[in-house]
C-alpha atoms as a PDB file:
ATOM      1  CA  UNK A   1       7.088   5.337 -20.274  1.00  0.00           C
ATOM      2  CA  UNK A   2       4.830   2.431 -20.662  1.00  0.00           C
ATOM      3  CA  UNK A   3       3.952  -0.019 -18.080  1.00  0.00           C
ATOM      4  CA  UNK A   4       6.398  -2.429 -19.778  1.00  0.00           C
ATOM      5  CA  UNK A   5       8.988  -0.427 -19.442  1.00  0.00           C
ATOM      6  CA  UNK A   6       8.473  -0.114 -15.455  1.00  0.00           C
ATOM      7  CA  UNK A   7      10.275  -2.224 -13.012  1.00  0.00           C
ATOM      8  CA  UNK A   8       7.873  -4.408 -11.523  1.00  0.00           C
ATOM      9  CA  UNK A   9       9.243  -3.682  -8.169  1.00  0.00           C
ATOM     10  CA  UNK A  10       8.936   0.060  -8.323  1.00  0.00           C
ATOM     11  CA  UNK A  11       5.118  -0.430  -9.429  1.00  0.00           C
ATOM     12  CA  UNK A  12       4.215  -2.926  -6.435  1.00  0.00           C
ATOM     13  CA  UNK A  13       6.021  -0.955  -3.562  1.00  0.00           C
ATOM     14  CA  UNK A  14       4.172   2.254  -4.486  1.00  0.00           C
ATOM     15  CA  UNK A  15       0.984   0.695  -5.001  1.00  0.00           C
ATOM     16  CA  UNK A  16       1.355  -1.284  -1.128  1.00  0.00           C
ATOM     17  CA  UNK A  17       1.913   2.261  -0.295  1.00  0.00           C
ATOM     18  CA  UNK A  18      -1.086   3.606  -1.568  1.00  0.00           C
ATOM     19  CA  UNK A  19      -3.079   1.100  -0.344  1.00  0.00           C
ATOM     20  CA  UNK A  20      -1.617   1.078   3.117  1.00  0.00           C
ATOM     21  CA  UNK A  21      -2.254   4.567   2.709  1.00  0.00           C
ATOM     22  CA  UNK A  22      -5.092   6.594   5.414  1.00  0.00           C
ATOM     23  CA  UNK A  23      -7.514   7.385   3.288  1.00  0.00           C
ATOM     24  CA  UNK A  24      -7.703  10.819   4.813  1.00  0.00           C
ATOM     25  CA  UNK A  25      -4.225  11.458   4.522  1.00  0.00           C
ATOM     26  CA  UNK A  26      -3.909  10.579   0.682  1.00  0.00           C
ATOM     27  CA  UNK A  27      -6.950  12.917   0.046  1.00  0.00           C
ATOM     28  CA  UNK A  28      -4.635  15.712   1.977  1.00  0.00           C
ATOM     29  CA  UNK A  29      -1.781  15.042  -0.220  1.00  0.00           C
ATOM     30  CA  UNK A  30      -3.752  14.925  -3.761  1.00  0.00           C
ATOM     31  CA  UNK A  31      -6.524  17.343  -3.419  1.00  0.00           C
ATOM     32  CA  UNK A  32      -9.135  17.982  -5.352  1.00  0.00           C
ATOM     33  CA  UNK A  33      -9.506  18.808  -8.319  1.00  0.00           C
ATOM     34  CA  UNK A  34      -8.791  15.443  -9.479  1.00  0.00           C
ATOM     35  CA  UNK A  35      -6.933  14.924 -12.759  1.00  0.00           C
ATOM     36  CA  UNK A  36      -9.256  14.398 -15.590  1.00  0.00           C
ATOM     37  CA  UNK A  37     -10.011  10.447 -16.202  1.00  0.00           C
ATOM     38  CA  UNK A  38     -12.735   8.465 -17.347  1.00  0.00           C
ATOM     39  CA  UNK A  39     -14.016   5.422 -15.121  1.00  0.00           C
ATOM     40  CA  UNK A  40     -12.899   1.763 -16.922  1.00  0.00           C
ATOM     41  CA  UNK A  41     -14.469   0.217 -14.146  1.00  0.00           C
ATOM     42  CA  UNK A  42     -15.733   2.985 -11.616  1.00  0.00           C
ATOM     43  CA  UNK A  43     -14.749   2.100  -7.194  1.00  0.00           C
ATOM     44  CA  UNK A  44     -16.940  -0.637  -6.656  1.00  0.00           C
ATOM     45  CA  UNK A  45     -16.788  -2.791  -3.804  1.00  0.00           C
ATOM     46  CA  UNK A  46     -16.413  -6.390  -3.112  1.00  0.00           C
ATOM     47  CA  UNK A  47     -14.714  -9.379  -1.151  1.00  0.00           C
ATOM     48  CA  UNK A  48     -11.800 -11.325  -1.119  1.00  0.00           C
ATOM     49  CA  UNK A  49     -10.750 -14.842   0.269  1.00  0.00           C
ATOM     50  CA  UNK A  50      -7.504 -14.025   2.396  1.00  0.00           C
ATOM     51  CA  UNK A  51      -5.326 -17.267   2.332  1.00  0.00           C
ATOM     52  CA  UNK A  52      -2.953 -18.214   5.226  1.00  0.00           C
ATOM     53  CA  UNK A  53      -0.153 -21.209   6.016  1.00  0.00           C
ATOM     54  CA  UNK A  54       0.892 -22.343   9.238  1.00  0.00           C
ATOM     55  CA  UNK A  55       4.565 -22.354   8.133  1.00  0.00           C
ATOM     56  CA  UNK A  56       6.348 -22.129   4.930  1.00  0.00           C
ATOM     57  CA  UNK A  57       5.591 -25.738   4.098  1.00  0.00           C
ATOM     58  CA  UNK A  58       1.949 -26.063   5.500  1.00  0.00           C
ATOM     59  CA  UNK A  59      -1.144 -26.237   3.766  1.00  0.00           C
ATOM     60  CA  UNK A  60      -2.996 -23.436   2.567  1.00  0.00           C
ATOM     61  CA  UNK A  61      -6.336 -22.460   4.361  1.00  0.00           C
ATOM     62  CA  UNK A  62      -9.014 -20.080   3.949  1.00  0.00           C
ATOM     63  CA  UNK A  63      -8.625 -17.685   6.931  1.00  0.00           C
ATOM     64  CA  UNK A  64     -11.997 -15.299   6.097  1.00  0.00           C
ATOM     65  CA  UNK A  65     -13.107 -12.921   3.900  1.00  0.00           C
ATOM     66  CA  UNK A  66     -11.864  -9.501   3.339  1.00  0.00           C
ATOM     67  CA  UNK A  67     -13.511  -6.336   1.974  1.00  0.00           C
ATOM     68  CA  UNK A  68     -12.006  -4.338  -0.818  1.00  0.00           C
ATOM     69  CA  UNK A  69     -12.639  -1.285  -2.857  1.00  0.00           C
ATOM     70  CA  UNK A  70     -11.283  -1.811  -6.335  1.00  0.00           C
ATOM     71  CA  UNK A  71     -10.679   1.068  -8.939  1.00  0.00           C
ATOM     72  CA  UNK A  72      -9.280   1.244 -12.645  1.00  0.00           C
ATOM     73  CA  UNK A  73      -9.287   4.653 -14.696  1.00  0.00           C
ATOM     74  CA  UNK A  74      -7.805   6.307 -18.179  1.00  0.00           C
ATOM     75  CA  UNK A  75      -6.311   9.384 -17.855  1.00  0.00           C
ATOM     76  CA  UNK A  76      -7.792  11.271 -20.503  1.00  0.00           C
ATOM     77  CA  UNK A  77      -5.030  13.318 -21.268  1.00  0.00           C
ATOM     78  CA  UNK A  78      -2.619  10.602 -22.029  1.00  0.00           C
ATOM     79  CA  UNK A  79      -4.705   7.514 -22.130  1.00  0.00           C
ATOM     80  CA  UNK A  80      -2.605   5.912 -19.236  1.00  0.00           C
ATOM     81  CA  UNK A  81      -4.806   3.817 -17.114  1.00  0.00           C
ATOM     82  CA  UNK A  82      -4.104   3.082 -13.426  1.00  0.00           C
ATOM     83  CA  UNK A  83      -5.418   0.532 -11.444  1.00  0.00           C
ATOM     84  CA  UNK A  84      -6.054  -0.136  -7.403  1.00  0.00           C
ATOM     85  CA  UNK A  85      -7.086  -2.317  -4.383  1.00  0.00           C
ATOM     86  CA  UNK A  86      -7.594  -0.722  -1.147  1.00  0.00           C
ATOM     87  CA  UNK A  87      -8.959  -2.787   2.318  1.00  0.00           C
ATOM     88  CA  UNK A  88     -12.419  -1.277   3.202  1.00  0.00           C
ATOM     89  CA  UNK A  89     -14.866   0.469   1.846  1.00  0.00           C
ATOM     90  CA  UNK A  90     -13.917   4.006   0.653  1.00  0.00           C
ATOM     91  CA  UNK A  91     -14.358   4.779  -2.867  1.00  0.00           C
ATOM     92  CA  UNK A  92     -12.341   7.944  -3.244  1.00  0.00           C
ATOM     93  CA  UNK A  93      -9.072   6.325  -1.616  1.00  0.00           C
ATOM     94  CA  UNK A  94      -9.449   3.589  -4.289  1.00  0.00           C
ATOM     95  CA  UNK A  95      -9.884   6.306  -6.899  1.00  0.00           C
ATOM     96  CA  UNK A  96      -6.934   8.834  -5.747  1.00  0.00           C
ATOM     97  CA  UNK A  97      -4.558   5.767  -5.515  1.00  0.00           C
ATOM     98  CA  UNK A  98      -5.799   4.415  -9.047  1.00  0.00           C
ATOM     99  CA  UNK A  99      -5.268   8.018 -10.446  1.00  0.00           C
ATOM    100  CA  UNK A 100      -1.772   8.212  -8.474  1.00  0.00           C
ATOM    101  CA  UNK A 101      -0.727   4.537  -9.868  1.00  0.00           C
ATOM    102  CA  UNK A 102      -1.807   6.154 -13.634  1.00  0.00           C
ATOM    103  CA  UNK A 103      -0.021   9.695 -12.850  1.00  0.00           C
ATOM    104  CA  UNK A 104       3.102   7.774 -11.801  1.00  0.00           C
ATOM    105  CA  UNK A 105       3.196   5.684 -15.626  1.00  0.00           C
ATOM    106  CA  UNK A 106       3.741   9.318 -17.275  1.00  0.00           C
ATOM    107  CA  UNK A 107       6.061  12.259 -17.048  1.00  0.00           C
ATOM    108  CA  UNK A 108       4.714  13.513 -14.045  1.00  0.00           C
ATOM    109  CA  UNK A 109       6.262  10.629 -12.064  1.00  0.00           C
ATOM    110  CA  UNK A 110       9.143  12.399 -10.138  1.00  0.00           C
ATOM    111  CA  UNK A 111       7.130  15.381  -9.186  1.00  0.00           C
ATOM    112  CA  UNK A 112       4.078  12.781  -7.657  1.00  0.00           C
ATOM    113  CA  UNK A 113       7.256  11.220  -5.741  1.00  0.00           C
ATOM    114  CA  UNK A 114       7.925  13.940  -4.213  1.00  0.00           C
ATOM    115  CA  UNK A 115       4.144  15.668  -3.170  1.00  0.00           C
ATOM    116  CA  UNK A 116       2.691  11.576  -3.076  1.00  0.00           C
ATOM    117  CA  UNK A 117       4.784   9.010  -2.269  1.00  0.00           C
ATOM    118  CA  UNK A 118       7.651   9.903  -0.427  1.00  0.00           C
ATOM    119  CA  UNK A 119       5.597  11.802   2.870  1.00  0.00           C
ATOM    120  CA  UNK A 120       3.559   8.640   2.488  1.00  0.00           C
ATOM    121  CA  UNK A 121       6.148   6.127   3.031  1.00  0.00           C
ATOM    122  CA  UNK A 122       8.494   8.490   5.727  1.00  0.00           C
ATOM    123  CA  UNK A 123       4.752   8.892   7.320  1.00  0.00           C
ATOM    124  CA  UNK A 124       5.046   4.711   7.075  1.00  0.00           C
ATOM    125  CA  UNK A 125       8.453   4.218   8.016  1.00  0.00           C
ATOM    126  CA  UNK A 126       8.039   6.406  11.486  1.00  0.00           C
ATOM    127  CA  UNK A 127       4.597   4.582  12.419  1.00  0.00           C
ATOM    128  CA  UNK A 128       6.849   1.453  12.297  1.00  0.00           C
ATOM    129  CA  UNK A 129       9.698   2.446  14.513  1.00  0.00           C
ATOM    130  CA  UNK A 130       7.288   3.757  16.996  1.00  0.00           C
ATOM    131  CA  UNK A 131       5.591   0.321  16.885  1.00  0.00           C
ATOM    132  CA  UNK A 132       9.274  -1.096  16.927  1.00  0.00           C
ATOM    133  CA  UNK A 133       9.884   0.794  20.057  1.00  0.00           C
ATOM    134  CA  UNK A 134       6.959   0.122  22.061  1.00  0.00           C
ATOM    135  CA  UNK A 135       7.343  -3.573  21.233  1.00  0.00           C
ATOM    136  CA  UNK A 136      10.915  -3.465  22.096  1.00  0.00           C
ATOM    137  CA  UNK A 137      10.170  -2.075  25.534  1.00  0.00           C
ATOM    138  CA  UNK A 138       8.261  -4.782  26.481  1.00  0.00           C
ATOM    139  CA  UNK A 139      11.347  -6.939  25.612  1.00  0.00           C
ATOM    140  CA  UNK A 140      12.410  -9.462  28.238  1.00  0.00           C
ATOM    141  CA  UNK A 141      15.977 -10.932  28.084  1.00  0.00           C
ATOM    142  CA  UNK A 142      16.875 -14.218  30.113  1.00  0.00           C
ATOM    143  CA  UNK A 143      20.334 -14.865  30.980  1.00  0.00           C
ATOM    144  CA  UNK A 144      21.773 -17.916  32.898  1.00  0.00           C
ATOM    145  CA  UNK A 145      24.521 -17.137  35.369  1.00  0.00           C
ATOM    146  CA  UNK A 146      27.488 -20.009  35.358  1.00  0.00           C
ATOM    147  CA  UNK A 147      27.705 -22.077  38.588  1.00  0.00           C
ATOM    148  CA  UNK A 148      30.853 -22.676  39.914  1.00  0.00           C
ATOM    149  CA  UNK A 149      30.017 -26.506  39.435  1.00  0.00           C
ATOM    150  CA  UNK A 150      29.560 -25.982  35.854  1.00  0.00           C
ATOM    151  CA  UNK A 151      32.712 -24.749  35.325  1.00  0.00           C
END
């Protein structure tokens, strides 16, 4: 299956989860030995101008800077090539999510789901709900009690 061929949807939500991704906890899921690939352009690392709005209609502005770790790679089995951008500084998390974005454009696709992706985004999914629940206990509800004069 070429890239073409790939919903562009399915492509962006498992590379966010990749890069979202603990580094140490992607290592844990696709350990070494690494598939074999050759480096297009090998981790390198670099900044990026994050860009905010103060509503949907406001201005953009330059909020600051932002360090990234980019990675692209050929499989050299196949010749698919898989590409990544990961916050920070860590070369082998922009590598093992470049060679999962690759591994996921060939056959291998469902059984990466499974080992890959899918602990990755339950892992996500319960980090949320914690931080859901924590900031729903803080919660404070006001109420206004009718008067009699009201009425």
């Amino acid at each position: 299956m070429s890239v073409q061929e790939l919903p562009t949807e399915d492509r962006r939500a498992w590379m966010g989860l990749l890069a979202r991704a603990r580094p140490e906890r992607l290592a844990a899921l696709l350990p070494a030995p690494l598939p074999a690939h050759a480096d297009l352009r090998a981790p390198e690392i670099g900044a990026v101008m994050v860009r905010g709005r103060v509503s949907a209609s406001g201005a953009p502005f330059n909020l600051g800077e932002m360090t990234v770790t980019r990675c692209a790679l050929r499989l050299t089995d196949c010749g698919t090539v898989g590409h990544a951008y990961v916050q920070g500084r860590d070369r082998d998390h922009a590598r093992r999510a470049a060679l999962v974005d690759a591994l996921m454009q060939t056959g291998r696709a469902a059984a990466l789901r499974a080992q890959v992706l899918d602990p990755l985004a339950a892992e996500e999914a319960a980090a949320r709900g914690l931080r859901a629940a924590k900031a729903a206990a803080t919660r404070v509800e006001f109420f206004t009690l009718v008067r009699g004069e009201d009425a």
